[in-house]
Protein backbone atom coordinates (compact mmCIF):
# COMPACT_ATOMS: atom_id res chain seq x y z
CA UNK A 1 106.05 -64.94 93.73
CA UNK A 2 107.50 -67.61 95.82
CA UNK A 3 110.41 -69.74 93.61
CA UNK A 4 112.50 -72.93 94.91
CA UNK A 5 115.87 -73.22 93.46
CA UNK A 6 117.64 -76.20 93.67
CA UNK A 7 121.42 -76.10 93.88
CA UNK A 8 121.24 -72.65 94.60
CA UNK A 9 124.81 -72.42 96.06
CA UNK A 10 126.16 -73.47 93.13
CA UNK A 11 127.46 -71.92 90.59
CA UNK A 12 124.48 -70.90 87.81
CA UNK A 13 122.30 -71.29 90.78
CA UNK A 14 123.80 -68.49 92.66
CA UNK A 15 123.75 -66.36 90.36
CA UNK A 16 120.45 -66.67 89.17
CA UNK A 17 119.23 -65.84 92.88
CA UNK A 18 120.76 -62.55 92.48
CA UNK A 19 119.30 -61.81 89.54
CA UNK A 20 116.21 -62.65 90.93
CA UNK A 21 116.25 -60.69 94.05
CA UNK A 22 117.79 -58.07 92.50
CA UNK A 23 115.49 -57.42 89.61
CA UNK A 24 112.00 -58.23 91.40
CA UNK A 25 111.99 -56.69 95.08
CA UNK A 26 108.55 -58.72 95.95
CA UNK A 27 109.96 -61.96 95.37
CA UNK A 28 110.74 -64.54 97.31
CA UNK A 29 113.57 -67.13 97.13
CA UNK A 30 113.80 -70.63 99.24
CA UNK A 31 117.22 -72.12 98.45
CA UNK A 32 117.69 -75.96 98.50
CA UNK A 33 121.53 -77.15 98.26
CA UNK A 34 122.84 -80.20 99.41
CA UNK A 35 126.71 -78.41 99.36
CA UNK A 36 128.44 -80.99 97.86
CA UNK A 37 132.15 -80.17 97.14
CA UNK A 38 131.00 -76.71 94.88
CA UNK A 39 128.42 -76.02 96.87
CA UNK A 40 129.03 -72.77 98.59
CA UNK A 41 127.15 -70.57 100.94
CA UNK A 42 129.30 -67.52 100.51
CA UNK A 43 128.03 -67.44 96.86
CA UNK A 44 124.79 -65.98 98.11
CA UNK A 45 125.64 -65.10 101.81
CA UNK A 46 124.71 -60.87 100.50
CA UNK A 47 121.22 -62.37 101.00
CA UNK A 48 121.73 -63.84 104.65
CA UNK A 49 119.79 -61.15 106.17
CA UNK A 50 117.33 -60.50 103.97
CA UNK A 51 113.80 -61.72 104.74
CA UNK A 52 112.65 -62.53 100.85
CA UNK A 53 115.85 -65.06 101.05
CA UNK A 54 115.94 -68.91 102.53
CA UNK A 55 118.65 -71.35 102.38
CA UNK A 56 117.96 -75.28 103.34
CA UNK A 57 120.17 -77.72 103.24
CA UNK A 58 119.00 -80.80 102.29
CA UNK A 59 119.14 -83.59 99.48
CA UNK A 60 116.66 -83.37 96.30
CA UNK A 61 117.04 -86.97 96.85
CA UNK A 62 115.27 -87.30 100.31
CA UNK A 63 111.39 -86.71 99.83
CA UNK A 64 110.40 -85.03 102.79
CA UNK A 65 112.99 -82.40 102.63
CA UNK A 66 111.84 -81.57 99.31
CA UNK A 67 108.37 -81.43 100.18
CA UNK A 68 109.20 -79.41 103.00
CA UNK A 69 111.29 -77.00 100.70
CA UNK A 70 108.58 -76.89 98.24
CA UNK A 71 105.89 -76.13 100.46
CA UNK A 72 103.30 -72.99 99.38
CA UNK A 73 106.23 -72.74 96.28
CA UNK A 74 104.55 -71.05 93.01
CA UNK A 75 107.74 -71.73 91.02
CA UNK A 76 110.76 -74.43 90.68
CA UNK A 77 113.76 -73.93 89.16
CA UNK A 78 115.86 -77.15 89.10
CA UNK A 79 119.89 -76.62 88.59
CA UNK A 80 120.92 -78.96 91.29
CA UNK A 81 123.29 -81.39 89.46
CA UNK A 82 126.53 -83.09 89.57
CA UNK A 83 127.90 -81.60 86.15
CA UNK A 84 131.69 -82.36 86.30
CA UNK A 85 132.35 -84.84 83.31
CA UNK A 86 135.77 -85.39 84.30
CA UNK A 87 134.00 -86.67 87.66
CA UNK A 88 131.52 -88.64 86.12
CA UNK A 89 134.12 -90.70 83.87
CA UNK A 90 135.64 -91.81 87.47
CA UNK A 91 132.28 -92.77 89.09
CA UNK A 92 128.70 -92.16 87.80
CA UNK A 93 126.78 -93.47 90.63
CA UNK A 94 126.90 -89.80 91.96
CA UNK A 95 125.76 -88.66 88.75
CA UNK A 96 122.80 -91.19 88.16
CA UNK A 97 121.30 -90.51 92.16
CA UNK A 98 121.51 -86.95 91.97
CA UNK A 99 120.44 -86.23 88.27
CA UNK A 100 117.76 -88.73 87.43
CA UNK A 101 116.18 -90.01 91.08
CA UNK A 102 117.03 -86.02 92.43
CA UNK A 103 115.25 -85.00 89.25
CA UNK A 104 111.99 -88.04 90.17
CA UNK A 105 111.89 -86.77 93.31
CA UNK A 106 111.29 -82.88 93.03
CA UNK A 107 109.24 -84.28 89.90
CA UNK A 108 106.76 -86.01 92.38
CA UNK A 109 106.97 -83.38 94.83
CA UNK A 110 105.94 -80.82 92.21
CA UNK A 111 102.90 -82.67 91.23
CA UNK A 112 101.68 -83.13 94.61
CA UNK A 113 101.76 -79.33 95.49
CA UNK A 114 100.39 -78.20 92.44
CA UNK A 115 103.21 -75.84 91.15
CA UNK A 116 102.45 -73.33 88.41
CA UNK A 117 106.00 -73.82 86.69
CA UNK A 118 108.74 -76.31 86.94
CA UNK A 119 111.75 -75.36 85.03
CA UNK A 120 114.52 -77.90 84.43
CA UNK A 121 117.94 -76.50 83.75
CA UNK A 122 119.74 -78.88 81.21
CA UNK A 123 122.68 -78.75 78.85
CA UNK A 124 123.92 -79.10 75.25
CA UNK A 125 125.74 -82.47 75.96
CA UNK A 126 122.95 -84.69 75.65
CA UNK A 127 122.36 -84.18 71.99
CA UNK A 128 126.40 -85.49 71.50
CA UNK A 129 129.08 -83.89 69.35
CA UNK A 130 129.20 -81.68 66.20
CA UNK A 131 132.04 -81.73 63.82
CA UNK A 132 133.37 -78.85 62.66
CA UNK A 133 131.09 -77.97 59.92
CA UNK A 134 128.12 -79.55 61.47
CA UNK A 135 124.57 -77.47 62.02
CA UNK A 136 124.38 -76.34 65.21
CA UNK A 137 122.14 -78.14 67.69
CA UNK A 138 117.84 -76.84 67.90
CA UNK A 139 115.70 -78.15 70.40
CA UNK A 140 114.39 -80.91 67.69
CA UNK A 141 117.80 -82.47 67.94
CA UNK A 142 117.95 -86.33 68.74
CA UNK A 143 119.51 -87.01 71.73
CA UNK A 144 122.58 -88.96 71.54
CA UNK A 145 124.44 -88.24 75.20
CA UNK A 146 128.42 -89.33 75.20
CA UNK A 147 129.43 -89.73 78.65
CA UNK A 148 127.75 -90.69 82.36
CA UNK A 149 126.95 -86.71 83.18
CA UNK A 150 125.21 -86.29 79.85
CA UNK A 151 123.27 -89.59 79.97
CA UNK A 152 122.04 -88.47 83.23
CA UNK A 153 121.07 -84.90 82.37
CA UNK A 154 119.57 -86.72 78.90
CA UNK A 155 117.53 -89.09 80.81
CA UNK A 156 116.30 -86.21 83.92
CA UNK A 157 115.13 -84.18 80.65
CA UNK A 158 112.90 -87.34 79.52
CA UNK A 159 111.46 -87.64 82.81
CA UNK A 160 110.88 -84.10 83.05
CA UNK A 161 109.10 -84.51 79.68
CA UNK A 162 107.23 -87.80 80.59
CA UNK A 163 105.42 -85.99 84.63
CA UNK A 164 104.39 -83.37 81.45
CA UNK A 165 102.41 -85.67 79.08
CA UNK A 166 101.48 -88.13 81.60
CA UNK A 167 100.36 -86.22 85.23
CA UNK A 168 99.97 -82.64 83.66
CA UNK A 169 102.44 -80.46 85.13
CA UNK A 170 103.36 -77.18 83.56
CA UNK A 171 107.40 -77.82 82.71
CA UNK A 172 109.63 -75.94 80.52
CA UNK A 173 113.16 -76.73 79.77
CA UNK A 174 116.47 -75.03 78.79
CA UNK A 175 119.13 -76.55 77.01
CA UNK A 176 122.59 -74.74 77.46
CA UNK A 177 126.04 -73.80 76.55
CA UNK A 178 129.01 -73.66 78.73
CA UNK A 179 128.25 -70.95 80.59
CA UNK A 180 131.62 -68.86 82.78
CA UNK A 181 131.31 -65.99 85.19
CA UNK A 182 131.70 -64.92 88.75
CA UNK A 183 131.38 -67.80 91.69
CA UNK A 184 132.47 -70.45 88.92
CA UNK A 185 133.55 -73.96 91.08
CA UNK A 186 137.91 -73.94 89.77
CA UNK A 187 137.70 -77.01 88.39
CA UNK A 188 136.57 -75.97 84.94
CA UNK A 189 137.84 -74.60 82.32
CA UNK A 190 137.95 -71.28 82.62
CA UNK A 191 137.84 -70.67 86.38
CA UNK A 192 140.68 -73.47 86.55
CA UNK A 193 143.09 -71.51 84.20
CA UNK A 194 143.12 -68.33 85.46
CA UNK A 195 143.45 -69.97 88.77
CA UNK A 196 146.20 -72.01 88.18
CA UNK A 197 147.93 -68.78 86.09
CA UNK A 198 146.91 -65.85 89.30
CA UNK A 199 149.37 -68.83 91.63
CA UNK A 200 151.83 -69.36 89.06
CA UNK A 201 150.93 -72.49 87.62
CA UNK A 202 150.80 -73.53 83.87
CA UNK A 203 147.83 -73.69 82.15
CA UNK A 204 146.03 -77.43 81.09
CA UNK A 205 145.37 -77.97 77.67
CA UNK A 206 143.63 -81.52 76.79
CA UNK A 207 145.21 -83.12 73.75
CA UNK A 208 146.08 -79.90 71.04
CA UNK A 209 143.54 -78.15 72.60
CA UNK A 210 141.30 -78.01 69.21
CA UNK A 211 137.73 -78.70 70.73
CA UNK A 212 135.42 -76.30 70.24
CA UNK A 213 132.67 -75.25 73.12
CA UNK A 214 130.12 -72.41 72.70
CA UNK A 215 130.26 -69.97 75.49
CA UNK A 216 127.74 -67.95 77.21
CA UNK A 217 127.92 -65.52 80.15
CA UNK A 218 125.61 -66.60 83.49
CA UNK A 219 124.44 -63.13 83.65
CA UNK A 220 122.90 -63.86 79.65
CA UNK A 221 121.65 -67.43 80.91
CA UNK A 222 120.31 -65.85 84.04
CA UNK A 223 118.43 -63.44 82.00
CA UNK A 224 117.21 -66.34 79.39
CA UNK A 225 115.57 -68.39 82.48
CA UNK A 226 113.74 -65.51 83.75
CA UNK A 227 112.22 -64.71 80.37
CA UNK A 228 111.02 -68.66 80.22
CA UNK A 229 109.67 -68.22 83.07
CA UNK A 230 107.36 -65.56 82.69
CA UNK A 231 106.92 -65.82 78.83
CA UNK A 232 107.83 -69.38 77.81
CA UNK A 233 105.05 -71.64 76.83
CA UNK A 234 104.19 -74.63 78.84
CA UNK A 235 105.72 -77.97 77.47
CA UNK A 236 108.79 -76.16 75.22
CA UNK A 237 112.30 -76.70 75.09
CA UNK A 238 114.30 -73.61 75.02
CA UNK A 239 117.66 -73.51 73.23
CA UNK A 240 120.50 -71.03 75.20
CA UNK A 241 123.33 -70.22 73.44
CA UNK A 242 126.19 -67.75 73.59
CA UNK A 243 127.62 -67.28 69.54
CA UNK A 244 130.94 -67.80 71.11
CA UNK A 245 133.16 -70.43 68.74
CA UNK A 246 136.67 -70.46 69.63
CA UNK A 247 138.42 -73.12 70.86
CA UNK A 248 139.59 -74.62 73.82
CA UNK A 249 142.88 -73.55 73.18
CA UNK A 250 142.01 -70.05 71.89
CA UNK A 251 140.05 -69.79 75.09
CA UNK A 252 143.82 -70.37 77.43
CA UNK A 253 145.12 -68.16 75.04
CA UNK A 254 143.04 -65.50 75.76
CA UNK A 255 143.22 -65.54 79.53
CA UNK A 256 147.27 -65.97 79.49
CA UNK A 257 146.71 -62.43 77.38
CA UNK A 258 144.08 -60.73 80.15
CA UNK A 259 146.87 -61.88 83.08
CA UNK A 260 149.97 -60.40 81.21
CA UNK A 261 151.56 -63.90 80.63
CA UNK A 262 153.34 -65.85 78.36
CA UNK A 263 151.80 -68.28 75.38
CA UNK A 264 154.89 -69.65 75.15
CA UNK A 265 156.06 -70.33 78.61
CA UNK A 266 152.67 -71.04 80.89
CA UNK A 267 151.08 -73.76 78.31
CA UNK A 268 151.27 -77.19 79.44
CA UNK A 269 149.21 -79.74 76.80
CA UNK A 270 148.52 -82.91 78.85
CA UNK A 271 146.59 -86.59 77.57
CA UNK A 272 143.22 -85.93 76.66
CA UNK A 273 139.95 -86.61 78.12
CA UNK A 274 138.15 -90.31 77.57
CA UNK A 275 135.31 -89.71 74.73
CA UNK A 276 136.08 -86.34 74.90
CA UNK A 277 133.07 -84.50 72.54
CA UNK A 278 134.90 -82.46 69.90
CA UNK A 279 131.81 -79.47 69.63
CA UNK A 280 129.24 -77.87 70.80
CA UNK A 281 126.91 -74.95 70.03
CA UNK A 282 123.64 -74.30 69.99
CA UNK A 283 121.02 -72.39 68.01
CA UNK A 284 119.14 -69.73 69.89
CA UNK A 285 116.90 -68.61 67.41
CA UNK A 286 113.98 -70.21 68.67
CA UNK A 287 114.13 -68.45 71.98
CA UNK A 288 114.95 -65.04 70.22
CA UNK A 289 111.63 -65.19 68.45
CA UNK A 290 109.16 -66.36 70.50
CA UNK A 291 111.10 -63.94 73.84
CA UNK A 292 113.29 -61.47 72.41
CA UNK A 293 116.06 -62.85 73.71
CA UNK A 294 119.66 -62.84 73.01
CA UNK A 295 123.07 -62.78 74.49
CA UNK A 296 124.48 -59.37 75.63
CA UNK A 297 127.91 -59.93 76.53
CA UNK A 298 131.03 -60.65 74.56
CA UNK A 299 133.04 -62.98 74.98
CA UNK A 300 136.19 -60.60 75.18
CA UNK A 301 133.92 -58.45 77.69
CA UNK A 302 133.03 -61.10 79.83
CA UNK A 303 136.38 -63.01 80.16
CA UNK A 304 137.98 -59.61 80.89
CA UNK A 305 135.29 -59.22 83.58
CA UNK A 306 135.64 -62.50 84.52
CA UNK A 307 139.31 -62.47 85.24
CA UNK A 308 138.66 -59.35 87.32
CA UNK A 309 136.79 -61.17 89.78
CA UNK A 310 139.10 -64.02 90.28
CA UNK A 311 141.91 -61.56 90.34
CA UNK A 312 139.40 -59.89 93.62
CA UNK A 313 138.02 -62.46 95.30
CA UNK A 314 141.27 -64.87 96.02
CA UNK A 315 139.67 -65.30 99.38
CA UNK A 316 136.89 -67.16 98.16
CA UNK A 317 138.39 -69.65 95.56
CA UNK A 318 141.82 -70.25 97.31
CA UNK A 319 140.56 -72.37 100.13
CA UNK A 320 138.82 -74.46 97.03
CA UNK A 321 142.36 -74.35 95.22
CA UNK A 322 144.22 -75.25 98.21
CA UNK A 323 141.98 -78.49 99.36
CA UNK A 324 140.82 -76.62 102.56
CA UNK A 325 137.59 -76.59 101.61
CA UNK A 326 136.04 -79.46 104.27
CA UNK A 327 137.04 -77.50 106.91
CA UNK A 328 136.20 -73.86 105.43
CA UNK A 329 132.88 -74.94 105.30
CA UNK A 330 132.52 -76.17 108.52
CA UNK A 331 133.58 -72.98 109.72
CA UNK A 332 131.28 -70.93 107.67
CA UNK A 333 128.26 -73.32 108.41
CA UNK A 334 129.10 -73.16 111.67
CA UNK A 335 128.88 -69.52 112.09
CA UNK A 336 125.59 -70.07 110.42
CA UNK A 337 124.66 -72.42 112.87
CA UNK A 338 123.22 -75.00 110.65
CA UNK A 339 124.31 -78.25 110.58
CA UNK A 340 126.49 -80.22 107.78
């Protein structure tokens, strides 16, 4: 099995290449990252020297490199994206290119070579907000997208939908949470937190930090892709969840805890975000019965974990943190001798 990832040096993308080449030895993996800002080749550099592993660089916007990516492919699995709201309330044009004409483009591709399986990764923000006592969202939700990133990622999921029912093409989709873990860009939530706590910085809090996310482990929405993959019917919309509820605030809370610091003291609330969406969460249940699948890991377990990793890897997120990241990866691209 030969798969094309797309934004495989980002976050979710990197990690799902190790659980790919990890799990199935006979596979093979062709990586295709543009390596925007959190894009990052160290996230899968393990894999460097290992002939079942690729890495291009190259735009999902620009048609030949695609094509040239995609080439003798059996699978695609599309998580290149800008995802950054935050970004996308300061300039969508990034966000429209990338997310619906990248999307068209690997679309077309796909068609032409005649994949067996092209898998678009998408997210819980294009079907809006919940309030507090609200159902949680199912793949039969109407979409109803609040802000530039999620209008993008709600209108690559129709045209994923529309190459389907129009030129044939064997798609699924995933819908998911807010997923934390290892290799996760610090500009997040989670990732920016302990971050800014590990250097002695408060932690952010938008408004009274009362919105409410769902969060799921990569490792559990690693796991959920590869199921679809294999098992998921052709045409569905799968639903990836993590039965995590607390809330933003809760979340800070927790990490000050895990780094032995104060509630009181390393807390800063700042103005909140434009149309920021109050809720999330999604229900899993049609995944669980028609793969078997569920989450595995806790959210205690995994934000313990993850805290460990930041807390052992400064070298790779500091030069992110410290705005030396331009010229960190020129260095490592260079020693790669590829060009940027």
């Amino acid at each position: 099995m030969k798969i094309l990832v797309t934004g495989g040096s980002g976050f979710i993308g990197a990690n799902f290449i190790h659980h790919i080449l990890e799990k199935y030895p006979n596979y093979q993996v062709v990586n295709l990252d543009k390596l925007t800002y959190s894009g990052n080749t160290t996230n899968t550099q393990r894999w460097d020297h290992d002939q079942r592993y690729k890495f291009i660089h190259g735009d999902i916007c620009d048609h030949i490199t695609v094509e040239n990516a995609m080439r003798d492919a059996d699978i695609v699995v599309h998580f290149a994206a800008e995802s950054h709201v935050d970004r996308s309330v300061l300039s969508a044009r990034e966000f429209v290119m990338t997310n619906v004409i990248g999307t068209q483009t690997l679309l077309d591709v796909a068609k032409k070579v005649e994949v067996t399986r092209f898998h678009h990764v998408s997210t819980d923000e294009v079907f809006g907000e919940l309030g507090v006592n609200d159902d949680a969202f199912t793949e039969d939700t109407p979409y109803d997208p609040r802000s530039p990133y999620s209008a993008s990622k709600a209108a690559s999921d129709h045209l994923v939908r529309a190459y389907h029912h129009t030129h044939g093409l064997p798609i699924t989709i995933s819908n998911c949470t807010n997923n934390y873990g290892p290799y996760h860009f610090p500009e997040k939530l989670i990732p920016l937190t302990i971050t800014n706590l590990i250097e002695g910085e408060k932690a952010t809090v938008y408004g009274k930090g009362k919105q409410i996310r769902d969060w799921l482990h990569v490792s559990d929405h690693c796991s959920a892709i590869d199921l679809i993959l294999h098992n998921g019917r052709d045409g569905e919309t799968y639903g990836i969840g993590g039965n995590n509820q607390p809330t933003n605030l809760a979340i800070v809370e927790k990490i000050i805890e895990l780094l032995g610091k104060s509630v009181k003291e390393d807390i800063e609330f700042v103005g909140d975000r434009p149309g920021h969406d109050f809720r999330y969460d999604i229900d899993y249940t049609k995944i669980t019965q028609e793969l078997g699948w569920k989450p595995e890991m806790t959210l205690d377990t995994g934000l313990a974990q993850t805290v460990t990793w930041f807390k052992k890897n400064e070298s790779w997120w500091k030069p992110l943190r410290n705005r030396d990241y331009d010229a960190y990866m020129k260095q490592n691209m260079k020693s790669k001798q590829i060009s940027i």
